[in-house]
Protein backbone atom coordinates (compact mmCIF):
# COMPACT_ATOMS: atom_id res chain seq x y z
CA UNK A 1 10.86 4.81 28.88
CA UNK A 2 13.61 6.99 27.30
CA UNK A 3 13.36 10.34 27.36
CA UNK A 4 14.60 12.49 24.40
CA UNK A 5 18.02 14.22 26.10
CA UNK A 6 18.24 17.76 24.71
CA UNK A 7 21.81 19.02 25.84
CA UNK A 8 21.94 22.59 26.59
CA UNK A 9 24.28 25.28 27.20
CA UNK A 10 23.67 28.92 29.42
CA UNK A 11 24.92 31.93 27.32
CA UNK A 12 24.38 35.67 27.74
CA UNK A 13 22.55 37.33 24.98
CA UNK A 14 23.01 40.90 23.93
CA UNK A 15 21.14 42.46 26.11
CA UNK A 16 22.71 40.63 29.40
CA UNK A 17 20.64 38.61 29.76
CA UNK A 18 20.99 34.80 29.73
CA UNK A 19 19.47 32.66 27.01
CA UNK A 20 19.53 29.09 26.31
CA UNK A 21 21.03 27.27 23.32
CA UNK A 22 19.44 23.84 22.68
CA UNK A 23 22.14 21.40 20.59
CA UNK A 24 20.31 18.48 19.53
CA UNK A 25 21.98 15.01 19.66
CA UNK A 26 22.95 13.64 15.64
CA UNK A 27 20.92 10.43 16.85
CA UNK A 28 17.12 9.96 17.25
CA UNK A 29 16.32 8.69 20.53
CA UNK A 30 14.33 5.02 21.00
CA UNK A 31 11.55 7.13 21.73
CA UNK A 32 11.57 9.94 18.53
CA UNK A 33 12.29 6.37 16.75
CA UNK A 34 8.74 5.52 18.16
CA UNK A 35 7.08 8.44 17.19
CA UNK A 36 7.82 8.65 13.96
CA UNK A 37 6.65 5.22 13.63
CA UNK A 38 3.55 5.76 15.20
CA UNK A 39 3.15 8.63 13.11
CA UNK A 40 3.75 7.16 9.89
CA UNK A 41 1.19 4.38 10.58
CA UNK A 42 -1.37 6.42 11.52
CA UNK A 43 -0.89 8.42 7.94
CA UNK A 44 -0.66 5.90 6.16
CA UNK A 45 -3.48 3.48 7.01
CA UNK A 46 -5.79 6.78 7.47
CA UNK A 47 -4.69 7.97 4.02
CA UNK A 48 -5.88 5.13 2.43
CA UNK A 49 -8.78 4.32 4.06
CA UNK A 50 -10.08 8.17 3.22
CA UNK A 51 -8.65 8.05 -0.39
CA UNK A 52 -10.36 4.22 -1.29
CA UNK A 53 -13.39 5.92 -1.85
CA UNK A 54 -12.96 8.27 -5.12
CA UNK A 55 -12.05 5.75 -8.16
CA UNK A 56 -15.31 3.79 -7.36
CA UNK A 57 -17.92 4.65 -4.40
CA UNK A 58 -20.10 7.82 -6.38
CA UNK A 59 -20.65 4.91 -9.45
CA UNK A 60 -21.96 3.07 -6.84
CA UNK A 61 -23.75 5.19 -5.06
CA UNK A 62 -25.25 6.23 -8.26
CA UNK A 63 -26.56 2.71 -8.55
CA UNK A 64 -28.30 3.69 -5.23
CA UNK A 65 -30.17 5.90 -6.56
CA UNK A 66 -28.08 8.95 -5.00
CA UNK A 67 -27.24 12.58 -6.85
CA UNK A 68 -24.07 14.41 -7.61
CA UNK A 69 -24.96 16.56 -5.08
CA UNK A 70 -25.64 14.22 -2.11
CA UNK A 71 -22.53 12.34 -2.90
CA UNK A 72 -20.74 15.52 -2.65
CA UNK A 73 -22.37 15.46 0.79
CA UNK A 74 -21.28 12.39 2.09
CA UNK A 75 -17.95 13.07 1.21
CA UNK A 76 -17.84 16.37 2.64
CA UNK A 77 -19.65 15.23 6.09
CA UNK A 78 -16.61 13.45 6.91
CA UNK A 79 -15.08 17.04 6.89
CA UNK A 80 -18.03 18.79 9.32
CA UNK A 81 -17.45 16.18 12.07
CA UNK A 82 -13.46 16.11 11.76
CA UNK A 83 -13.67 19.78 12.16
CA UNK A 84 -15.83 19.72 14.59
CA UNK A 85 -14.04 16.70 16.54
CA UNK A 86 -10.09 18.93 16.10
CA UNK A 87 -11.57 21.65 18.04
CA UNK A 88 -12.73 19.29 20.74
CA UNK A 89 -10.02 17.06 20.67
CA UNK A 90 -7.11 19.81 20.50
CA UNK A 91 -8.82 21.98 23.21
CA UNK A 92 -8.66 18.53 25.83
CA UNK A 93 -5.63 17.09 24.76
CA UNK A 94 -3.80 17.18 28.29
CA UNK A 95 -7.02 15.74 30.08
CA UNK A 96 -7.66 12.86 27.62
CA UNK A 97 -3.98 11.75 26.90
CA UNK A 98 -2.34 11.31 23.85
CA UNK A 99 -1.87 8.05 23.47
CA UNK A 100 -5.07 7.21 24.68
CA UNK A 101 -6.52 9.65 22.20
CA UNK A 102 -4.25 8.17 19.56
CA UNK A 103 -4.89 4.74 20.08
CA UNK A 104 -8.32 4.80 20.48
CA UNK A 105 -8.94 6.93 17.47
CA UNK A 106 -7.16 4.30 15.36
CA UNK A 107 -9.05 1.49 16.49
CA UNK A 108 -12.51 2.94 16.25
CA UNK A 109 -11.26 3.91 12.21
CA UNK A 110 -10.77 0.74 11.45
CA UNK A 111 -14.17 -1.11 12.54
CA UNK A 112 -15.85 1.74 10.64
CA UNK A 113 -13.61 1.31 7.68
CA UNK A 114 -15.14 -2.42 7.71
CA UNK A 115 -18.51 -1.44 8.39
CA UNK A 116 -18.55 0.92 5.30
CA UNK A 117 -18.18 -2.26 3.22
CA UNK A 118 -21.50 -3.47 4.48
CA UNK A 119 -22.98 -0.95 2.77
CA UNK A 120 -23.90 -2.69 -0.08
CA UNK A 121 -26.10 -4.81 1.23
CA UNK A 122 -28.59 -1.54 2.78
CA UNK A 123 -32.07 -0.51 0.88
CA UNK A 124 -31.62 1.92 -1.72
CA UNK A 125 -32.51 5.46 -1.13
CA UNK A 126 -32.91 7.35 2.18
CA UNK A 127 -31.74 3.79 4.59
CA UNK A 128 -28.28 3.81 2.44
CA UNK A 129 -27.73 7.26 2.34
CA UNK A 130 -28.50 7.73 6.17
CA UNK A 131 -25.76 4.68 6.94
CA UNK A 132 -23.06 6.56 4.89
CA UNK A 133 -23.36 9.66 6.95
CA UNK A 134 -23.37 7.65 10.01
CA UNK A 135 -20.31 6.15 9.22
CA UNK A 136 -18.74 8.76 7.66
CA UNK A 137 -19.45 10.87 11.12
CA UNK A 138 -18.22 8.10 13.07
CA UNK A 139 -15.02 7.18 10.99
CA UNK A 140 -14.39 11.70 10.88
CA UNK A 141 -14.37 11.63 15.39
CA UNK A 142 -11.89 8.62 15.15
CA UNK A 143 -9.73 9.91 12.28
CA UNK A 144 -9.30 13.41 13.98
CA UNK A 145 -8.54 12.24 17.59
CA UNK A 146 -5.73 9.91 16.35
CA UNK A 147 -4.28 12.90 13.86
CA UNK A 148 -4.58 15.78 16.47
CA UNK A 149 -2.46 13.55 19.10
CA UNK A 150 -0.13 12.43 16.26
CA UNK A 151 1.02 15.94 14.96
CA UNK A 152 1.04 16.81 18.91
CA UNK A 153 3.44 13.98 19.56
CA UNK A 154 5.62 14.80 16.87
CA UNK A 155 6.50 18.43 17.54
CA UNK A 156 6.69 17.77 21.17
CA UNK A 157 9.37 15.08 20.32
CA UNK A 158 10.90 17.42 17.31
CA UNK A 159 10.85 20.73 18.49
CA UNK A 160 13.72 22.16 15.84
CA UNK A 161 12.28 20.32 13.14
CA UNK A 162 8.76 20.47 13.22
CA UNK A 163 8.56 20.84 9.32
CA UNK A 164 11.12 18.65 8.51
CA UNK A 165 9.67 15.34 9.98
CA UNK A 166 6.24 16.40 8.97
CA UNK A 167 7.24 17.01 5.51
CA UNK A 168 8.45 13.65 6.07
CA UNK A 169 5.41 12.13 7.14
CA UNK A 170 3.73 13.12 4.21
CA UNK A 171 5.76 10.76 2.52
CA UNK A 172 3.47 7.81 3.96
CA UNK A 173 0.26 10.17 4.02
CA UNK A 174 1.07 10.63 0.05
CA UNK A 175 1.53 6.42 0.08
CA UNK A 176 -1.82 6.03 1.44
CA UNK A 177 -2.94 8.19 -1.62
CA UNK A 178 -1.11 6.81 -3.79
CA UNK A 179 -1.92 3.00 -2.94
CA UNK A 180 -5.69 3.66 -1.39
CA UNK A 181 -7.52 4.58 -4.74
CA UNK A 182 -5.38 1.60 -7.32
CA UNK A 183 -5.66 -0.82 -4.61
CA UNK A 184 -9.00 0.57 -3.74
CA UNK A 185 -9.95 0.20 -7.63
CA UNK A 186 -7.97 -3.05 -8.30
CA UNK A 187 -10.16 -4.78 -5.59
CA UNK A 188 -13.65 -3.54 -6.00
CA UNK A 189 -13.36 -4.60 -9.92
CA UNK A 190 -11.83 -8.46 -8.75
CA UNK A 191 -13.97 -9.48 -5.92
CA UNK A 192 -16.84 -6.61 -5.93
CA UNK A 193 -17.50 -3.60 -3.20
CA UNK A 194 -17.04 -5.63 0.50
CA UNK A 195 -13.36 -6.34 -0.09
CA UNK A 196 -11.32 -3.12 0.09
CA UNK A 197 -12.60 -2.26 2.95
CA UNK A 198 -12.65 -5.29 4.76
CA UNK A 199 -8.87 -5.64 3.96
CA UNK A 200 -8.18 -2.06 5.12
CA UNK A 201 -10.07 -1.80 8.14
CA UNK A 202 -8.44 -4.59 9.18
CA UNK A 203 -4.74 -3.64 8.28
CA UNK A 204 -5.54 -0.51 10.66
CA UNK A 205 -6.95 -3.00 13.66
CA UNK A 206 -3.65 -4.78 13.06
CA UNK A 207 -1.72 -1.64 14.24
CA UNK A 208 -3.66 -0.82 17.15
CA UNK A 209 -1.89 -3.27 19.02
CA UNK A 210 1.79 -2.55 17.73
CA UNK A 211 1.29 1.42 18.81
CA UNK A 212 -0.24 0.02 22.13
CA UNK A 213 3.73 -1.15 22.56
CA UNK A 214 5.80 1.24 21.06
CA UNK A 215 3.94 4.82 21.82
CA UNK A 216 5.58 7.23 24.35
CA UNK A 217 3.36 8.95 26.84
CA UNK A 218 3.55 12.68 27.50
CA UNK A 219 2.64 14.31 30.31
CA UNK A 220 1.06 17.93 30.32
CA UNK A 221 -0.12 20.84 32.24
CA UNK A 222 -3.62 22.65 30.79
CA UNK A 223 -3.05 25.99 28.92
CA UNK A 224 -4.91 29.03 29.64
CA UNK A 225 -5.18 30.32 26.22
CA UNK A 226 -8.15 29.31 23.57
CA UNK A 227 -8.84 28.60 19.97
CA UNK A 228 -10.96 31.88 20.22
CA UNK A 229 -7.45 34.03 20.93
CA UNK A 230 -5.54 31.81 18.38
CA UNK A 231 -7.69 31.95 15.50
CA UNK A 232 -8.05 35.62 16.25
CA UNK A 233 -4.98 36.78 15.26
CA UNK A 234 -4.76 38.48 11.74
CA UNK A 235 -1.61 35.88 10.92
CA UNK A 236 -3.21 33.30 11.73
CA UNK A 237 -7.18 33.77 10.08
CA UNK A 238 -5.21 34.68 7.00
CA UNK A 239 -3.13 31.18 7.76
CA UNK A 240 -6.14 29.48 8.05
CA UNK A 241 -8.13 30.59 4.63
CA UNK A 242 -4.59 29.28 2.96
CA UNK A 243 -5.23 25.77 5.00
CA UNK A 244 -9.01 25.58 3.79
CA UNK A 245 -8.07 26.62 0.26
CA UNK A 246 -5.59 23.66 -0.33
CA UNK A 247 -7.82 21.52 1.27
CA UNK A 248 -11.17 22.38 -0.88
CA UNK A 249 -8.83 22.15 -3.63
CA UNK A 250 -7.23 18.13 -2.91
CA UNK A 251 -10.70 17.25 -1.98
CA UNK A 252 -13.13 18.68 -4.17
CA UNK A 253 -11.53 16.15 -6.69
CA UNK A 254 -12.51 13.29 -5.24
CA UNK A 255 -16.61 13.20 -5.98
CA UNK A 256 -15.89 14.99 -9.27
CA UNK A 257 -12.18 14.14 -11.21
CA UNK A 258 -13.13 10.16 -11.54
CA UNK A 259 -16.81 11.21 -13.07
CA UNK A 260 -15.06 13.25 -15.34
CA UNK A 261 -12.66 10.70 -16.17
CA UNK A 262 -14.77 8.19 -16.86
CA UNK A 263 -17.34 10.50 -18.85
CA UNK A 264 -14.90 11.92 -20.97
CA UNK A 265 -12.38 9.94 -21.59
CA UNK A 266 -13.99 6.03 -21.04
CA UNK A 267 -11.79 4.32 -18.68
CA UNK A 268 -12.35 1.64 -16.10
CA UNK A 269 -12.28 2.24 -12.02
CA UNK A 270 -8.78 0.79 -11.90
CA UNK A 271 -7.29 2.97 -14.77
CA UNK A 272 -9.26 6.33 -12.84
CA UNK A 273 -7.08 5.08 -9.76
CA UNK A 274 -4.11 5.29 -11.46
CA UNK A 275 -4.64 8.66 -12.38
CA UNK A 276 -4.85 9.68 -8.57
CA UNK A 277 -1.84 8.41 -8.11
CA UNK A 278 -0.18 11.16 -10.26
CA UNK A 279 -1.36 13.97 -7.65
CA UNK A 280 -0.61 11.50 -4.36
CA UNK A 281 2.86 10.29 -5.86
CA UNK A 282 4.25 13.88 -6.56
CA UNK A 283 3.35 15.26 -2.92
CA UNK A 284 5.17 12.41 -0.94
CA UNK A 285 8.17 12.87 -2.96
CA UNK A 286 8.35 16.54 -2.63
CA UNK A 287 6.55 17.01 0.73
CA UNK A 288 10.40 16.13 3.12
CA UNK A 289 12.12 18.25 0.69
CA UNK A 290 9.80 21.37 1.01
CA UNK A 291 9.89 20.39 5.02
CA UNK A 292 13.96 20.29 5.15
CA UNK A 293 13.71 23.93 3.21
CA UNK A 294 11.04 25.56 5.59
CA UNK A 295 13.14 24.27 8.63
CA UNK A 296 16.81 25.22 7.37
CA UNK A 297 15.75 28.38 5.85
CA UNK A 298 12.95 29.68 7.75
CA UNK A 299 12.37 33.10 6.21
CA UNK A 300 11.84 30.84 3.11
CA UNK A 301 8.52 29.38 4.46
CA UNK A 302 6.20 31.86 3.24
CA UNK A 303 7.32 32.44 -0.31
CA UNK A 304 6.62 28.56 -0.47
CA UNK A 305 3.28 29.12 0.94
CA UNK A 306 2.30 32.29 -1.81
CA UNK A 307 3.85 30.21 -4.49
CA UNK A 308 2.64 26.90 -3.85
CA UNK A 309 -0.93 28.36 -3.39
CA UNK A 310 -0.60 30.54 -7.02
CA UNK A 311 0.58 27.52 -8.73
CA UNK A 312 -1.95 25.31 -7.40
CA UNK A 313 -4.43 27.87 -8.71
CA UNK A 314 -3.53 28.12 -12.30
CA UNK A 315 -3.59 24.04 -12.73
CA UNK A 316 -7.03 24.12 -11.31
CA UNK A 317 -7.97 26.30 -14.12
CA UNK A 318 -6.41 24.21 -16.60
CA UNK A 319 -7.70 20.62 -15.27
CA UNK A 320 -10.68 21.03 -17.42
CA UNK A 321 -8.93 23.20 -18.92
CA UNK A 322 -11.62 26.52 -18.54
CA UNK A 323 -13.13 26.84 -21.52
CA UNK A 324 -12.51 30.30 -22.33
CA UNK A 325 -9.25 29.32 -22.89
CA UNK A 326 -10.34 26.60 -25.86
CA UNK A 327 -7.65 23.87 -25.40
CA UNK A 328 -8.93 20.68 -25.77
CA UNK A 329 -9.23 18.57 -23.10
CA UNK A 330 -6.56 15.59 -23.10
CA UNK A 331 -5.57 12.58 -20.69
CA UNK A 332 -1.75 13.23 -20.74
CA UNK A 333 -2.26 17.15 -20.12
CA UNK A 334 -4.53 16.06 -17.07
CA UNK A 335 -1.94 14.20 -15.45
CA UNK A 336 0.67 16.29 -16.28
CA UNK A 337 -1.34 18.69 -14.02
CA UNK A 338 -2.46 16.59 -11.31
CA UNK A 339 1.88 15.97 -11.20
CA UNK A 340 2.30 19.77 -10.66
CA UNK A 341 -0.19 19.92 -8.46
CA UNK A 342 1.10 17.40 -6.04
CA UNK A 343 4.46 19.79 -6.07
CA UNK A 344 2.76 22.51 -5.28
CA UNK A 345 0.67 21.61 -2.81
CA UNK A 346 3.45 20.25 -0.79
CA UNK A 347 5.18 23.93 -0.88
CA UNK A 348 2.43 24.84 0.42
CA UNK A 349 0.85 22.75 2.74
CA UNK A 350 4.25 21.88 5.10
CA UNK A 351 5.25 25.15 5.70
CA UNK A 352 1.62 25.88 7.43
CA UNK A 353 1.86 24.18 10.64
CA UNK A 354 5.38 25.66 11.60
CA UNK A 355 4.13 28.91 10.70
CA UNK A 356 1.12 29.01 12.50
CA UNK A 357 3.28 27.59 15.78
CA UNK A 358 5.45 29.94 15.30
CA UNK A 359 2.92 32.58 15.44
CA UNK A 360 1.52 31.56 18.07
CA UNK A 361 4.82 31.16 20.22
CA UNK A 362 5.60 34.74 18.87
CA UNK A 363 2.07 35.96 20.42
CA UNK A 364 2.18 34.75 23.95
CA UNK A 365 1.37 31.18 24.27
CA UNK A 366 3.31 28.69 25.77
CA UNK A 367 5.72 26.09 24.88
CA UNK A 368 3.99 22.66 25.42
CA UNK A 369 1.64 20.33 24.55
CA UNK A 370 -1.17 22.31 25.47
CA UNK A 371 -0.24 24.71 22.81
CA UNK A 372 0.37 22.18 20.29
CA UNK A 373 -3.01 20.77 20.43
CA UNK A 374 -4.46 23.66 20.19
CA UNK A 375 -2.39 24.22 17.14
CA UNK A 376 -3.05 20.63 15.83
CA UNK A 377 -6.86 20.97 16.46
CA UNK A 378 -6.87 24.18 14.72
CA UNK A 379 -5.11 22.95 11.60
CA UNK A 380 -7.30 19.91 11.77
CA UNK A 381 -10.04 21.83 11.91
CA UNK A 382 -9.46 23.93 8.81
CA UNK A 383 -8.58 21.45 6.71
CA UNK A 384 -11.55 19.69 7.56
CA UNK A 385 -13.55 22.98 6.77
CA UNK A 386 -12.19 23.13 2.90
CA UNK A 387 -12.44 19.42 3.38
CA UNK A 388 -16.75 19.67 3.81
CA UNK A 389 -17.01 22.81 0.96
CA UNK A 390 -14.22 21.22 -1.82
CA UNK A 391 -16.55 18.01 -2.55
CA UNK A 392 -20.07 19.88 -1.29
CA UNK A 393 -19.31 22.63 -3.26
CA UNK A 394 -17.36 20.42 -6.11
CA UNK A 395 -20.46 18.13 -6.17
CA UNK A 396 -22.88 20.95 -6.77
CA UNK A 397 -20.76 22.63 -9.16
CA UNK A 398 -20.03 19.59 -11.32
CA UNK A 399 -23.99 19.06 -11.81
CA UNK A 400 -24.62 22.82 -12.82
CA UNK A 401 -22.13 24.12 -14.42
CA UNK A 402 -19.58 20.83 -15.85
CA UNK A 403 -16.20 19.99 -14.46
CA UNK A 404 -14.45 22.87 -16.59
CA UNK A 405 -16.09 25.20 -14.88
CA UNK A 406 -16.38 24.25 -11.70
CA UNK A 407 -12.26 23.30 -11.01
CA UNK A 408 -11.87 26.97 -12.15
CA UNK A 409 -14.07 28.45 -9.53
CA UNK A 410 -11.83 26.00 -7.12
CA UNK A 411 -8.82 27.81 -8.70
CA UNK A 412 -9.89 30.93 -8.13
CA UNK A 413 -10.23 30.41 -4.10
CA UNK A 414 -6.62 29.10 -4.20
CA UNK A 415 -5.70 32.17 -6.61
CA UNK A 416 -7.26 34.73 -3.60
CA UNK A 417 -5.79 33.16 -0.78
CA UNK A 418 -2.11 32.94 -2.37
CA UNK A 419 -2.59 36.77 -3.17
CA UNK A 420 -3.47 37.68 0.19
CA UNK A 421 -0.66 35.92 1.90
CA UNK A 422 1.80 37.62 0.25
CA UNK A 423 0.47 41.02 0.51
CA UNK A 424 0.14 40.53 4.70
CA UNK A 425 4.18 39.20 4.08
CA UNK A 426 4.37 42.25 2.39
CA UNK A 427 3.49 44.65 4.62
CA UNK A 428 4.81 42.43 7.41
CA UNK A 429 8.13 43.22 5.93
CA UNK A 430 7.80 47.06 5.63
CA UNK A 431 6.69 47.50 8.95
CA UNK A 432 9.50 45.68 10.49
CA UNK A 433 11.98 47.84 8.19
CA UNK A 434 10.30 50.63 9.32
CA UNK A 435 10.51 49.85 13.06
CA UNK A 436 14.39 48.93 12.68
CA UNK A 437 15.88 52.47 12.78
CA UNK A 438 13.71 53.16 15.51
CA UNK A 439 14.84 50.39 17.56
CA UNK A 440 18.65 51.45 16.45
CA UNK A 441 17.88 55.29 17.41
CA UNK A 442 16.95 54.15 20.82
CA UNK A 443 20.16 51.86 21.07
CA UNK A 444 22.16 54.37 20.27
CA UNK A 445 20.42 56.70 23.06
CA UNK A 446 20.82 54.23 25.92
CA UNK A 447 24.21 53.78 24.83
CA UNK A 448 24.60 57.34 25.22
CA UNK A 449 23.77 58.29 28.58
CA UNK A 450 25.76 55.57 29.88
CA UNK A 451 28.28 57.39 28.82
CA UNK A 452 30.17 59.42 31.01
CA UNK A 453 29.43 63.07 30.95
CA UNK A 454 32.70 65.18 30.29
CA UNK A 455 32.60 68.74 31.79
């Protein structure tokens, strides 16, 4: 198979010593052409198999006699066991393979996507509700082996433009949002609960094969390092509260926003779909242009990041809207929001993974795809964290204190996090100025006693 050819050119740096200057070719190579195919499948057919769920499963799980709360549950045990499975899966990347990994992860998604539509048929009560954390366990391993080799296989075949093709990406991830919870709706209200996901699980089975074909195959030599020394670093904890923040806050909508909907406001499953597709829409348009910013102008990144995280915060608060503000809750200001929302959470979701890679470059770790799947595990892994305590917490929230409330105490965690990161990039900043004319005062002292010494 083709390898990617990266031209490059030996030049002496400032300091004498010789550096290398990568040019990259204008054309993508057969196999980046792969990738990115690859990629995009997996995102999309994984996007809408997670997203088919919200418009109409916690109406009928109600019928099953199952709370707010344990709905909240099953839709944030997907979360514990994806987190759990990135850690595992990023840590043995090299040994297991990536395609293998991939691959496999894809095909063992879609049989459970299809066995998930059996579900209707199980006893009420504890039998039903111990089948959807089964599956939702099972479905979790598969989803995060395929994703952690996918985001590996991408930056090892874009290594300049990590964030731009990711950004990318999210166009189809956004798709599968977009399409999972209409199509999702549309289906469950024409031919009942079996159907959508029969017809997905078996759309992803149908691209097992084609990524079988098409899939390049790294090889790679173990890393040393560990998630222990990765998450460790101040950067990159403070990194990873920003990743579980936007995470709790996309998915702590999903057991509570179509409720809502349909309590207040009286509209069918299919109409509560369309309403998802104002948040899903407005990310995958905006998610390759906030990826071509973070890669062209890098220093950029993390005012994206603060922003996007702010931003996200303050439509949280006005979802419901909080009721200390008295405006009265309306359909067009709630999509409106869910709109700006999608923006914002693609400034600041893309510019995460390059950040924390370059962090992690910056502190010692090698180039490779060891290090990236340590890096893709460890993203995985947070998201799936605020993936478990957006909908666990959402669910519990919702039944205590109302929707208003609750999407306000899920602002607030965004609000925190958004703060934070740009106070470290504060004092990030002044401690670099600092250090500068202490770097250029011993410059100027080497320069000086190579001088020669008049008499």
């Amino acid at each position: 198979m083709d390898k990617p050819h990266v031209p490059e050119s030996n030049l002496t740096s400032d300091d004498g010593q010789p550096e290398v200057v990568r040019k990259e070719s204008r054309y993508l190579s057969r196999e980046q052409v792969s990738t990115l195919i690859s990629a995009a499948s997996i995102n999309l057919g994984s996007m809408m198999c997670y997203s088919i769920l919200g418009p109409f499963f916690p109406n009928e799980a109600e019928k099953k006699n199952v709370s707010n709360t344990v709905i909240g549950m099953i839709f944030g045990c997907y979360a514990v066991f994806n987190l759990l499975s990135s850690l595992l899966f990023g840590k043995y990347l090299v040994y297991i393979g990536t395609k293998f990994m991939f691959v496999g992860g894809m095909f063992v998604s879609g049989g459970t996507t299809i066995l998930f539509g059996m579900l209707d048929r199980a006893p009420d009560g504890p039998v039903f509700i111990t089948m959807c954390f089964l599956l939702r366990a099972v479905d979790a391993m598969s989803f995060a082996a395929s994703i952690t080799a996918s985001s590996s296989i991408v930056a090892k075949a874009f290594p300049n433009n990590v964030a731009t093709v990711m950004g990318s990406l999210e166009t189809f991830s956004g798709l599968g949002l977009v399409l999972g919870p209409p199509l999702g709706g549309f289906l469950y209200q024409t031919f009942g609960y079996e159907v959508p996901f029969i017809f997905l699980g078996c759309l992803v089975l149908l691209m097992v094969p084609l990524n079988m074909y098409i899939l390049p195959t790294y090889d790679s030599t173990p890393s040393q390092h560990s998630f222990w020394k990765l998450v460790t670093l101040p950067k990159i904890g403070l990194l990873s509260f920003v990743i579980i923040s936007l995470s709790g806050s996309f998915d702590f909508l999903d057991p509570t926003l179509s409720l809502f909907v349909l309590n207040k406001f009286n509209l069918s499953a299919g109409y509560v779909g369309l309403i998802f597709l104002g948040l899903a829409l407005s990310y995958a348009i905006s998610s390759p242009l906030f990826g071509l910013l973070s890669d062209k102008i890098p220093y950029l990144r993390k005012w994206l990041l603060v922003s996007g995280n702010i931003i996200t915060a303050v439509c949280f608060m006005l979802l419901g809207p909080v009721p200390i503000l008295h405006i009265e809750s309306q359909l067009w200001l709630l999509v409106l929001l869910l709109v700006v929302n999608g923006i914002s959470a693609g400034m600041s979701i893309i510019p995460t993974f390059p950040e924390v890679l370059s962090c992690a470059y910056e502190n010692g770790f090698e180039e490779g795809l060891s290090t990236l799947g340590l890096v893709s595990g460890l993203f995985g892994a947070m998201w799936s964290l605020g993936a478990f305590i957006g909908p666990t917490l959402g669910g519990f929230l919702y039944e205590k204190i109302g929707f208003e409330w609750a999407a306000s105490v899920q602002g607030l965690w965004g609000l925190i996090s958004g703060l934070s990161m740009g106070l470290y990039y504060i004092v990030e900043h002044w401690r670099r100025k600092r250090c500068e004319p202490q770097n250029t005062l011993h410059t100027e002292e080497e320069r000086t006693s190579l001088l020669p010494h008049r008499i």
